[in-house]
C-alpha atoms as a PDB file:
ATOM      1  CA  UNK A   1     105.750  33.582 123.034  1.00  0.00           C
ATOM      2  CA  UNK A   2     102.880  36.405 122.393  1.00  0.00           C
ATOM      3  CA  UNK A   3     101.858  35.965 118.772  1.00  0.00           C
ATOM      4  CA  UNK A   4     101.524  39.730 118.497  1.00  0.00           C
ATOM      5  CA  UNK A   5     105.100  40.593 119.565  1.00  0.00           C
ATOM      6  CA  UNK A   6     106.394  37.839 117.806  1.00  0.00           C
ATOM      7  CA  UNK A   7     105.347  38.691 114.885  1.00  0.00           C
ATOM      8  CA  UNK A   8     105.952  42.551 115.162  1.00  0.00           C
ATOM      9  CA  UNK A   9     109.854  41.671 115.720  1.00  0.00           C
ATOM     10  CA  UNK A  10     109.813  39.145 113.006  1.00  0.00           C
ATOM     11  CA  UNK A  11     108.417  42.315 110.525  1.00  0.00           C
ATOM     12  CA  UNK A  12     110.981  44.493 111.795  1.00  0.00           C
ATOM     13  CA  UNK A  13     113.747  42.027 111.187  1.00  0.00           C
ATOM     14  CA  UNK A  14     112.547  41.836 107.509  1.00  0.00           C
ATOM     15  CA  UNK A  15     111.687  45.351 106.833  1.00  0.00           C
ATOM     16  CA  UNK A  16     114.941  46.503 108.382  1.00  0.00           C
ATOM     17  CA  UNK A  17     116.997  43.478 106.278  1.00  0.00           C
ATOM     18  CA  UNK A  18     118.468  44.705 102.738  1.00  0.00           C
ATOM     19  CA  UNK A  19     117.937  42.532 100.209  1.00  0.00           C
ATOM     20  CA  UNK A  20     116.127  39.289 100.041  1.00  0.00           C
ATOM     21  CA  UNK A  21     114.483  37.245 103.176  1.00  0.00           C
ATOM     22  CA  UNK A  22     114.198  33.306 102.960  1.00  0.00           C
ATOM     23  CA  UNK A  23     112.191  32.351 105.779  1.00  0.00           C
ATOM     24  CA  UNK A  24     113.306  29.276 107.214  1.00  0.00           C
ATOM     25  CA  UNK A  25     111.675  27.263 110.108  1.00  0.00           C
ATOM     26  CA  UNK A  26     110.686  24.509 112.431  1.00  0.00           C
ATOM     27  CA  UNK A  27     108.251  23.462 115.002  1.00  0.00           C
ATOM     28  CA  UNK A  28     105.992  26.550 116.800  1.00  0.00           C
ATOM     29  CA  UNK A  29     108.311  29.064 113.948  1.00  0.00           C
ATOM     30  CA  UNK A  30     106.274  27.090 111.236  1.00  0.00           C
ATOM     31  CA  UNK A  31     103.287  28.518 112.851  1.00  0.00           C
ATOM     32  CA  UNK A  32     104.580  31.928 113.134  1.00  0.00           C
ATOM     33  CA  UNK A  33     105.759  31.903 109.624  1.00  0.00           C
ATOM     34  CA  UNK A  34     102.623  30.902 108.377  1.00  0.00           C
ATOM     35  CA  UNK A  35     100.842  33.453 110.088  1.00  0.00           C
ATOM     36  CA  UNK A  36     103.361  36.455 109.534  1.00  0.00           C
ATOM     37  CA  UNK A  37     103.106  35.143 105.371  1.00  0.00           C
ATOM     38  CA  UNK A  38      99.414  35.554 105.855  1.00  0.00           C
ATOM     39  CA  UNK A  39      98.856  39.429 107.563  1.00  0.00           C
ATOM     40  CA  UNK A  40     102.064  41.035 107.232  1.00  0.00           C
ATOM     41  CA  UNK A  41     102.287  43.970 104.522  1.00  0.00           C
ATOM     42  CA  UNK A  42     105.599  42.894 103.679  1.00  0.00           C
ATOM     43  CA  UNK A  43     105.019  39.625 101.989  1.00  0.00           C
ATOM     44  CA  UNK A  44     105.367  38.405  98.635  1.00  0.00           C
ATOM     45  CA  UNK A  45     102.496  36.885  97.115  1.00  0.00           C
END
């Protein structure tokens, strides 16, 4: 997978969720997690 569209459908899953996100993965999603947690806007820190 491209990084970049990866992660721009992951942020529009979450933005467009109501409620709460839990964020749970495994193997190359770990990554993507990891790197969505670290530049997305919607993010709890």
């Amino acid at each position: 997978p491209l990084r970049g569209d990866w992660s721009a459908r992951l942020d529009e899953v979450v933005v467009d969720t109501h409620g709460p996100v839990v964020l749970v993965a495994h193997s190359l999603g770990c990554i993507l997690a990891a790197w969505w947690a670290a530049h997305s806007q919607h993010t709890a820190k």
